[in-house]
Protein backbone atom coordinates (compact mmCIF):
# COMPACT_ATOMS: atom_id res chain seq x y z
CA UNK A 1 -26.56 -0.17 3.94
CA UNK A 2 -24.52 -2.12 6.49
CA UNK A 3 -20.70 -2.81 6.22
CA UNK A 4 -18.66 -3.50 2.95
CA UNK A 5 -17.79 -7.73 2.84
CA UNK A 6 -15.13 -7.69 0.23
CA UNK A 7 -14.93 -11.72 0.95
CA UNK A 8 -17.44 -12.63 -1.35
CA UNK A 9 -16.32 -10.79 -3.83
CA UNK A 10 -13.14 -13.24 -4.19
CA UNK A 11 -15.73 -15.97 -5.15
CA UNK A 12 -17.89 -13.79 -8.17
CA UNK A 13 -17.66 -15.24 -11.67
CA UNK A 14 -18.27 -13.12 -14.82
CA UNK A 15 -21.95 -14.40 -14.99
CA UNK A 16 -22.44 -12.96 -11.94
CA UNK A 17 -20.97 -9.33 -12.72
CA UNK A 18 -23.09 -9.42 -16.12
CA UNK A 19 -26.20 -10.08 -14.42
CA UNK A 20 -25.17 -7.57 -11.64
CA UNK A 21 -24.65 -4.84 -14.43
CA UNK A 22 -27.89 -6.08 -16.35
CA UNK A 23 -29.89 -5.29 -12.85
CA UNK A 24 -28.12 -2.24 -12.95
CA UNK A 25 -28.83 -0.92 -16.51
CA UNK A 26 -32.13 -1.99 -16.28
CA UNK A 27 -33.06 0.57 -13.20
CA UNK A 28 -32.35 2.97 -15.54
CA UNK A 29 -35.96 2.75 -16.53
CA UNK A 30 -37.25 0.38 -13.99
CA UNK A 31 -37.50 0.53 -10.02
CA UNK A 32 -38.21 -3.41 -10.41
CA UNK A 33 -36.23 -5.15 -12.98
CA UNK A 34 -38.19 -8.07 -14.59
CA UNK A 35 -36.12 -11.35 -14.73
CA UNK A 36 -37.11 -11.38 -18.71
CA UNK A 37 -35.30 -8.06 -19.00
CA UNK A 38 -32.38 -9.01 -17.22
CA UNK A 39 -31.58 -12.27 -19.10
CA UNK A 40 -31.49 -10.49 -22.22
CA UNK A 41 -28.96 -7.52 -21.49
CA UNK A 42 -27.16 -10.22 -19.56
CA UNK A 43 -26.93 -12.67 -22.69
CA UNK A 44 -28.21 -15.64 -20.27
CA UNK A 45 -30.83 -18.15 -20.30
CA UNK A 46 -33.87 -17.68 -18.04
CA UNK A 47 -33.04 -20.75 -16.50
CA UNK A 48 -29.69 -19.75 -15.49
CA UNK A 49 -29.90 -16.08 -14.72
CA UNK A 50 -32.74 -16.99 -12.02
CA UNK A 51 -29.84 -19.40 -10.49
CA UNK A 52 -27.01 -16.31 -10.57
CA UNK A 53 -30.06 -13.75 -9.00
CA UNK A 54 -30.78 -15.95 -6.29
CA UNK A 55 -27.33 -16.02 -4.73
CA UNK A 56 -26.89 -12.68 -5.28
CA UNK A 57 -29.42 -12.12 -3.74
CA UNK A 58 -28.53 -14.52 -0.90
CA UNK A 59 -25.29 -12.31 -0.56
CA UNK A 60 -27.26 -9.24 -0.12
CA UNK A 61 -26.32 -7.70 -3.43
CA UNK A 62 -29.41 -7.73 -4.92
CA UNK A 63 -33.11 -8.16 -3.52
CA UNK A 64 -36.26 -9.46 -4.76
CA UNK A 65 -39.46 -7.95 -4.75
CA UNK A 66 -42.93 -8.42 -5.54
CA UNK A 67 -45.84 -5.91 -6.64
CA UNK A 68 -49.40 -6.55 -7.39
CA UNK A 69 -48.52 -5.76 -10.71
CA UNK A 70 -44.51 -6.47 -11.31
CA UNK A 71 -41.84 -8.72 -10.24
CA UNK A 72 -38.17 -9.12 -10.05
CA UNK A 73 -35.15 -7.49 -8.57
CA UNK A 74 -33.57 -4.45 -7.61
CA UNK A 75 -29.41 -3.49 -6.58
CA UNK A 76 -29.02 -2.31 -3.48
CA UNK A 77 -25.90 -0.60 -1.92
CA UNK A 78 -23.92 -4.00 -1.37
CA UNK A 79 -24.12 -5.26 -5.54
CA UNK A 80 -23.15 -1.46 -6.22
CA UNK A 81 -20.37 -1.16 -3.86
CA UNK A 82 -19.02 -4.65 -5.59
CA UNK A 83 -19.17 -2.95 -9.46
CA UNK A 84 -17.29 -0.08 -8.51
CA UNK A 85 -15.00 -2.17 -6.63
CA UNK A 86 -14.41 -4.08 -9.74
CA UNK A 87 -14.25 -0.98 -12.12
CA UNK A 88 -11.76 0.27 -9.68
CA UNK A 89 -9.34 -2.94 -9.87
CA UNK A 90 -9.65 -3.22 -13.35
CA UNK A 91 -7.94 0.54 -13.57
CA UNK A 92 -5.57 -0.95 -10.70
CA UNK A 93 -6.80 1.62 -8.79
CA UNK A 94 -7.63 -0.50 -5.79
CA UNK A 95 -6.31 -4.01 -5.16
CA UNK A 96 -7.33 -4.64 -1.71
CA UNK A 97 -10.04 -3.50 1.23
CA UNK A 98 -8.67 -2.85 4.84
CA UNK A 99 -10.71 -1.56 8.03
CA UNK A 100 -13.70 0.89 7.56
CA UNK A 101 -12.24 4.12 9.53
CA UNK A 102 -14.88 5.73 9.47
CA UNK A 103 -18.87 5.95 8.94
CA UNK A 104 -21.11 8.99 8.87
CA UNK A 105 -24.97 9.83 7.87
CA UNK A 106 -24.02 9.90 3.90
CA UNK A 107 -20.84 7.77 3.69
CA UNK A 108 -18.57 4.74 4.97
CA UNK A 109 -14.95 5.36 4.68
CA UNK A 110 -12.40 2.51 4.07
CA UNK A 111 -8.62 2.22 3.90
CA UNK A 112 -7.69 0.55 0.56
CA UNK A 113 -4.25 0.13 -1.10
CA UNK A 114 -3.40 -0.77 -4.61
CA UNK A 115 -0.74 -3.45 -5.87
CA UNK A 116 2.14 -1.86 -5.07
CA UNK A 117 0.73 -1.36 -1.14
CA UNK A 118 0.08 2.15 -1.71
CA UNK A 119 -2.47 3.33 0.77
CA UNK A 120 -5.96 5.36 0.04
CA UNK A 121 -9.17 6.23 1.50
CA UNK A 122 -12.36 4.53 -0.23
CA UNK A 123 -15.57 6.89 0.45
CA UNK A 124 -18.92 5.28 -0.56
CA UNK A 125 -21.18 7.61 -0.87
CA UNK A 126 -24.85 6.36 0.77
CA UNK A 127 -27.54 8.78 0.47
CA UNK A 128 -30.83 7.99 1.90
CA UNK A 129 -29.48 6.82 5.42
CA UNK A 130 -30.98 9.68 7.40
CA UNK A 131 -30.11 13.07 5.86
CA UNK A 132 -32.44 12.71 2.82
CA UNK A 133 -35.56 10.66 4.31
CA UNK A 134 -37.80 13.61 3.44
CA UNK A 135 -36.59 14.63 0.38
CA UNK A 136 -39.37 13.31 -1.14
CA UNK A 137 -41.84 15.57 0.32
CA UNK A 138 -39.29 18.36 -0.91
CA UNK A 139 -38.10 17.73 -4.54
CA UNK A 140 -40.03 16.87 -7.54
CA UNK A 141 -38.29 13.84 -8.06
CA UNK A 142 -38.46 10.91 -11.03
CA UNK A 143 -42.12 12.74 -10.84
CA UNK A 144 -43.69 9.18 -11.66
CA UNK A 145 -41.46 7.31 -9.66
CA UNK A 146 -42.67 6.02 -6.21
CA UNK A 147 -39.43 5.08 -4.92
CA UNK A 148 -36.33 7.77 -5.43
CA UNK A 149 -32.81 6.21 -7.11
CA UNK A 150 -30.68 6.54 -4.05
CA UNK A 151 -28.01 4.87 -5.56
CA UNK A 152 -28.13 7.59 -8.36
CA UNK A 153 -28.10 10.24 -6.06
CA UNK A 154 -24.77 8.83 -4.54
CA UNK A 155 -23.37 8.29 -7.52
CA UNK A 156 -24.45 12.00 -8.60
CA UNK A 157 -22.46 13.26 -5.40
CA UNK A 158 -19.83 10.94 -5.35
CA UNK A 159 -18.85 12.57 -9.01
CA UNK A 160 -19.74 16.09 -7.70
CA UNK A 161 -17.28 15.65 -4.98
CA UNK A 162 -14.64 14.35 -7.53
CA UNK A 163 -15.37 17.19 -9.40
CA UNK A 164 -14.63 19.90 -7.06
CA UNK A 165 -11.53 18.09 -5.46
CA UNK A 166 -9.29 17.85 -8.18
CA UNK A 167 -10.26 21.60 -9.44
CA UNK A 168 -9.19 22.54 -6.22
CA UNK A 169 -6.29 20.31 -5.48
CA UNK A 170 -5.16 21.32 -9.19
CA UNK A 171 -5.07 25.04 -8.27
CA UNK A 172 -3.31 24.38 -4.56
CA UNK A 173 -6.45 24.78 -2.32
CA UNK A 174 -5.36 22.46 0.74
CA UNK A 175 -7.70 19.39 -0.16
CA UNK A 176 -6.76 15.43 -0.37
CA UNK A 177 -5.36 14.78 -3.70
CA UNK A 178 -8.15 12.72 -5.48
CA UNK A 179 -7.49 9.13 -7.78
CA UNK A 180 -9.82 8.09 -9.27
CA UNK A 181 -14.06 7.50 -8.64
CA UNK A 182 -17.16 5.11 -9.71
CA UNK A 183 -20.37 5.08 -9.63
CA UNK A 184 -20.75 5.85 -5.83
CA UNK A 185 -16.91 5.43 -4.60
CA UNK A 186 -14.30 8.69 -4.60
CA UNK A 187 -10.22 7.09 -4.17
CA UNK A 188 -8.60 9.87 -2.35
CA UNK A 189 -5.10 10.78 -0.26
CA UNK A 190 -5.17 9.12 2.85
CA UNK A 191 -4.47 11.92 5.14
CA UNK A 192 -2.58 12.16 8.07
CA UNK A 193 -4.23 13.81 10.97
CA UNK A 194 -7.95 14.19 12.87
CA UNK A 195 -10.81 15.99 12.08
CA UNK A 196 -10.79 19.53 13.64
CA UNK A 197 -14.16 18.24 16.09
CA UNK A 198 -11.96 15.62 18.19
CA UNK A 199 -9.23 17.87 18.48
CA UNK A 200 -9.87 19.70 21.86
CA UNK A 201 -7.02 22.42 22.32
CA UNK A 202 -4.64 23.87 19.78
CA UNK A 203 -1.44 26.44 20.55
CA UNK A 204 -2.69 29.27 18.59
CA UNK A 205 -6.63 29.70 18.24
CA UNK A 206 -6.20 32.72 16.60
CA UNK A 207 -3.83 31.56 13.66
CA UNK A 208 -6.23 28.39 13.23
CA UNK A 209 -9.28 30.67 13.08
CA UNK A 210 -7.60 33.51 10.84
CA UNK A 211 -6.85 30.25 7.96
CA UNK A 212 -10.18 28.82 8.50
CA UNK A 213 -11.61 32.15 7.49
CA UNK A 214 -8.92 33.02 4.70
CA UNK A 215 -10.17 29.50 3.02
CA UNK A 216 -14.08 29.95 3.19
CA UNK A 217 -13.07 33.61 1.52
CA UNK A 218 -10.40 32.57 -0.84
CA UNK A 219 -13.32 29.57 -2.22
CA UNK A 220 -15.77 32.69 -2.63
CA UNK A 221 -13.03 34.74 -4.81
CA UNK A 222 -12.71 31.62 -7.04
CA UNK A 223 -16.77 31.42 -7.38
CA UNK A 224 -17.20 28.63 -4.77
CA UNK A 225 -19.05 28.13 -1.10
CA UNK A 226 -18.27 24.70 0.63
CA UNK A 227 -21.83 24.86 1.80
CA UNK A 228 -20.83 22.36 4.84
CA UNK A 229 -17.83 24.10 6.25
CA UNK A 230 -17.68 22.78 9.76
CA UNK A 231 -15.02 21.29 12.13
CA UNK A 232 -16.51 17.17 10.63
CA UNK A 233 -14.91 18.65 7.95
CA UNK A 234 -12.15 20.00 8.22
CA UNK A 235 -8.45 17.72 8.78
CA UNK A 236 -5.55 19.43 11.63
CA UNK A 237 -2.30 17.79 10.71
CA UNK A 238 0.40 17.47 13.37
CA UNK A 239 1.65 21.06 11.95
CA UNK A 240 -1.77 23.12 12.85
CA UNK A 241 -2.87 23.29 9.14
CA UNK A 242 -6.13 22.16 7.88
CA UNK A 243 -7.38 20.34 5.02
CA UNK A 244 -10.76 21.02 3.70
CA UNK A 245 -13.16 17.02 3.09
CA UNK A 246 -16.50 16.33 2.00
CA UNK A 247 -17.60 18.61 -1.40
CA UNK A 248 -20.89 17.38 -2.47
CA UNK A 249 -22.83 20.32 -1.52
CA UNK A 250 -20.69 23.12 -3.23
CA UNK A 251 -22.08 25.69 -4.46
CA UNK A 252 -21.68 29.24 -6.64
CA UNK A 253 -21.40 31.94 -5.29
CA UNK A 254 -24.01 32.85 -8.43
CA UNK A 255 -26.27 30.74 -6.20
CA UNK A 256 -29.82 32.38 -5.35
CA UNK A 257 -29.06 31.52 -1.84
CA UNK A 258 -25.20 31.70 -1.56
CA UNK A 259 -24.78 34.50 1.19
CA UNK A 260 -26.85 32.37 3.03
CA UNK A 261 -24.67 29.44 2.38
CA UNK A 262 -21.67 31.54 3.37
CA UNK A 263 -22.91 33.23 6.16
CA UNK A 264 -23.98 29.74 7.85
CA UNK A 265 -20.18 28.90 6.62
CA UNK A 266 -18.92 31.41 8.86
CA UNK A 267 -21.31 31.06 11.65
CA UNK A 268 -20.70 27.62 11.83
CA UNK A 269 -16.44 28.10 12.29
CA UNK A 270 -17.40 31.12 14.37
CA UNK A 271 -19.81 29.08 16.84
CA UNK A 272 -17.16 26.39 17.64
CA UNK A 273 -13.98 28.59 18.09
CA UNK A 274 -16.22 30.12 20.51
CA UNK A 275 -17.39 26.68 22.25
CA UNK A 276 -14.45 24.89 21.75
CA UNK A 277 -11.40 27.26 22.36
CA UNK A 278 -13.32 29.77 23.93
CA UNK A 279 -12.05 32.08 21.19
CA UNK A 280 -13.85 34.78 20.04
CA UNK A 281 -13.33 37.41 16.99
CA UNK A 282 -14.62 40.09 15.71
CA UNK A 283 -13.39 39.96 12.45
CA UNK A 284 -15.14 37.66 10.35
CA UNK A 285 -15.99 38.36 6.44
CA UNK A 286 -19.21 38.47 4.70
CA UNK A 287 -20.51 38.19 1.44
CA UNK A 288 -19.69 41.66 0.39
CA UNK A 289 -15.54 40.83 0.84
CA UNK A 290 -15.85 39.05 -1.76
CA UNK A 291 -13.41 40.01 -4.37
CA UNK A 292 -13.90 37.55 -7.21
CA UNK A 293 -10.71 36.20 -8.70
CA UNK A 294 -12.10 33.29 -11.17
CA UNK A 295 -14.70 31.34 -12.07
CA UNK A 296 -14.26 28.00 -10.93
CA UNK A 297 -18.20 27.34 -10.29
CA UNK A 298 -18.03 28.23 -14.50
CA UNK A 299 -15.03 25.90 -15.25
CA UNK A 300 -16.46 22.51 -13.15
CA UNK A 301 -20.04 23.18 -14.56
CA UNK A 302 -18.62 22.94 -18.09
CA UNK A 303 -16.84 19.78 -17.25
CA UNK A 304 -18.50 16.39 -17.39
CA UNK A 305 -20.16 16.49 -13.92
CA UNK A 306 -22.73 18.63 -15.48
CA UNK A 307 -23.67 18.54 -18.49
CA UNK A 308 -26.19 15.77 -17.87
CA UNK A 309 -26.78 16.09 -14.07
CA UNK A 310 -26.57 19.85 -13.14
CA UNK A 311 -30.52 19.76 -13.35
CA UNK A 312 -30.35 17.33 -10.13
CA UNK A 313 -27.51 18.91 -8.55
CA UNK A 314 -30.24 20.82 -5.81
CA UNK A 315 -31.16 17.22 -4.83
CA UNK A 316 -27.32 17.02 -3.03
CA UNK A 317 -28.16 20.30 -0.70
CA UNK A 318 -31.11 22.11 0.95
CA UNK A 319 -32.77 24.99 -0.74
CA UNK A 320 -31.39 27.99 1.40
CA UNK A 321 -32.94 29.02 4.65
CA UNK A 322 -35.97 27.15 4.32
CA UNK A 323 -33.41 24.49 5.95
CA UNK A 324 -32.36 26.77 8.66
CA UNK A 325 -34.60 24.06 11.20
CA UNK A 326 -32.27 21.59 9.92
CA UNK A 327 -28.93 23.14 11.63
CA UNK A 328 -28.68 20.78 14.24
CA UNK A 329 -27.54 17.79 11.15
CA UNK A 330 -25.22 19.84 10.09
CA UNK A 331 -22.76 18.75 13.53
CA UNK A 332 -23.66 14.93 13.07
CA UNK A 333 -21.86 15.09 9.73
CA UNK A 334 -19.89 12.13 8.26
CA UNK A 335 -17.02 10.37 9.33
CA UNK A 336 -14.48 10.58 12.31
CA UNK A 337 -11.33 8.73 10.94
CA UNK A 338 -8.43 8.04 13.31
CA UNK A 339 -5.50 8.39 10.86
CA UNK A 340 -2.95 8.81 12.86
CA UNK A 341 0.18 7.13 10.51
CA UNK A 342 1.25 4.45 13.18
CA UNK A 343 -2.13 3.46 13.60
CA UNK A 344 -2.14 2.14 9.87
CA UNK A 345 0.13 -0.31 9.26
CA UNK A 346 -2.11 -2.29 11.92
CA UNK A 347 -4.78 -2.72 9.51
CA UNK A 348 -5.04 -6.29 8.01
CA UNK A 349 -6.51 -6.36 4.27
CA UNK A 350 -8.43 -8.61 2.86
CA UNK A 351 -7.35 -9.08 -0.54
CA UNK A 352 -9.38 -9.83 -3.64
CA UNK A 353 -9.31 -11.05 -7.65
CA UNK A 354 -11.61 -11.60 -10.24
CA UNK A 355 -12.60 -13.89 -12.42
């Protein structure tokens, strides 16, 4: 899971994104993908898909290993970031890689621009770095698997987060405008601005605290709870305003558990007006404000994210209060960009092609 190297991926033939995809397709059913196996949905020879897997695998894209009772390879985070890459320039979407800004417990966070130089942010999602380690122990998961798909699982919440940012760019809720996504990687707005946690005094606490609040209600009257509504995740421009990030653990407000999801919402904002701008309110909403307006929870489950995945979707957020011990991971959340707009024409890219 270390850094994206976009340099290599100048240098990648075809033969070496078909056997990447054949490793790929072949996990669907396999946590160890025989060579045999491989060769065939790639349309190689033995001979010279065992010469292809061996540099990938001596560019970290794929890795070997070796059971008592099976052998071959496996992707790992580096061959996956590289096929959604790919995907991505194919659709134009994303012509070339700049500076990570940004790295948290489930993501990186790149600047990327496309060919006419228009600038994005690239999130990968990666699951499994620290946030998930026991959610083995926790979640029936694969059942007969030994090993969980973390690459499915970010690629579940990367198009969960997709998901629930254009239905709420699309009906005005202050959110990056999304682009485009695959597998694992969301192309969103590059926003100008810091996350509320680095920002250390504001002019008026109160106003900032009052449109915090309005937002965590006016999600709730359209059937949604962020779930994760902290200040690592919320954006201050230079005009005081914020901008909600990070959606993969949204949830219903039909959830069995959502007034505890929105009352740790709350609590959370609450908690760091009070240690931050030493700001304190008595007005704060609960679950019972809630005057439901629509059902946006109904519209985005009857969309594509769903249909085959809402049966995993608890895998992307705790349970309910059976987490409460876990509070302390909710402020080490995800990425600190520094996107202040003078700061980005400093970035160099590194630009790429395929074969």
């Amino acid at each position: 899971m270390g850094k994206l190297n976009v340099v290599v991926l100048r240098y990648l033939s075809r033969e070496d994104f078909r056997v990447l995809t054949a490793v790929e397709m072949g996990m669907k059913n396999h946590e160890i993908v025989p060579v045999s196996l491989i060769s065939s949905i790639a349309s190689l020879r033995h001979g010279g898909c065992n010469k292809v897997l061996r540099e990938l695998v001596k560019h970290k894209l794929t890795a070997y290993e070796r059971t008592k009772t099976v052998q071959g390879y496996r992707l790992n985070y580096g061959g996956y970031d590289y096929l959604a890459l790919k995907t991505l320039s194919s659709r134009d979407v994303v012509a070339s890689v700049g500076n990570q800004m940004g790295v948290g417990k489930e993501s990186d966070i790149y600047i990327v621009a496309n060919n006419e130089g228009e600038q994005f942010a690239l999130k990968l999602h990666r699951l499994g770095r620290t946030s998930f380690r026991n959610l083995k122990n926790k979640r029936d998961y694969h059942k007969h698997r030994h090993r969980m798909s973390w690459l499915y699982l970010s690629r579940l919440s990367a198009m969960k987060e997709y998901a629930y940012m254009k239905a709420l760019y699309d009906r005005g809720f202050p959110v990056p405008k999304p682009v485009d996504y695959n597998r694992h990687a969301v192309v969103m707005e590059l926003l100008a601005g810091y996350p509320l946690c680095q920002i250390r005094d504001v002019k008026d606490p109160s106003g900032l605290y009052s449109e915090a609040m309005d937002l965590i209600v006016k999600l709730a009257n359209h059937g949604l709870i962020h779930g994760d509504f902290n200040e690592f995740n919320l954006m201050l421009d230079d005009s005081d305003h914020l901008t909600m990030i990070d959606f993969p653990q949204m949830v219903s407000t039909s959830h069995p558990n959502a007034e505890w999801y929105f009352d740790r919402d709350v609590k959370c904002i609450r908690d760091f007006f009070i240690k931050r701008f030493s700001y304190e309110s008595e007005l704060y909403p609960t679950f019972k404000d809630i005057r439901r307006a629509c059902s946006l929870d109904i519209e985005i489950a009857a969309s594509g994210y769903t249909k085959d995945m809402q049966k995993d979707d608890q895998l992307l957020h705790p349970e309910g209060p059976e987490a409460r011990g876990n509070s302390e991971t909710v402020l080490l959340n995800k990425f600190i960009p520094l996107l202040m707009p003078a700061v980005r024409h400093a970035f160099h890219f590194i630009f790429f092609s395929f074969s």
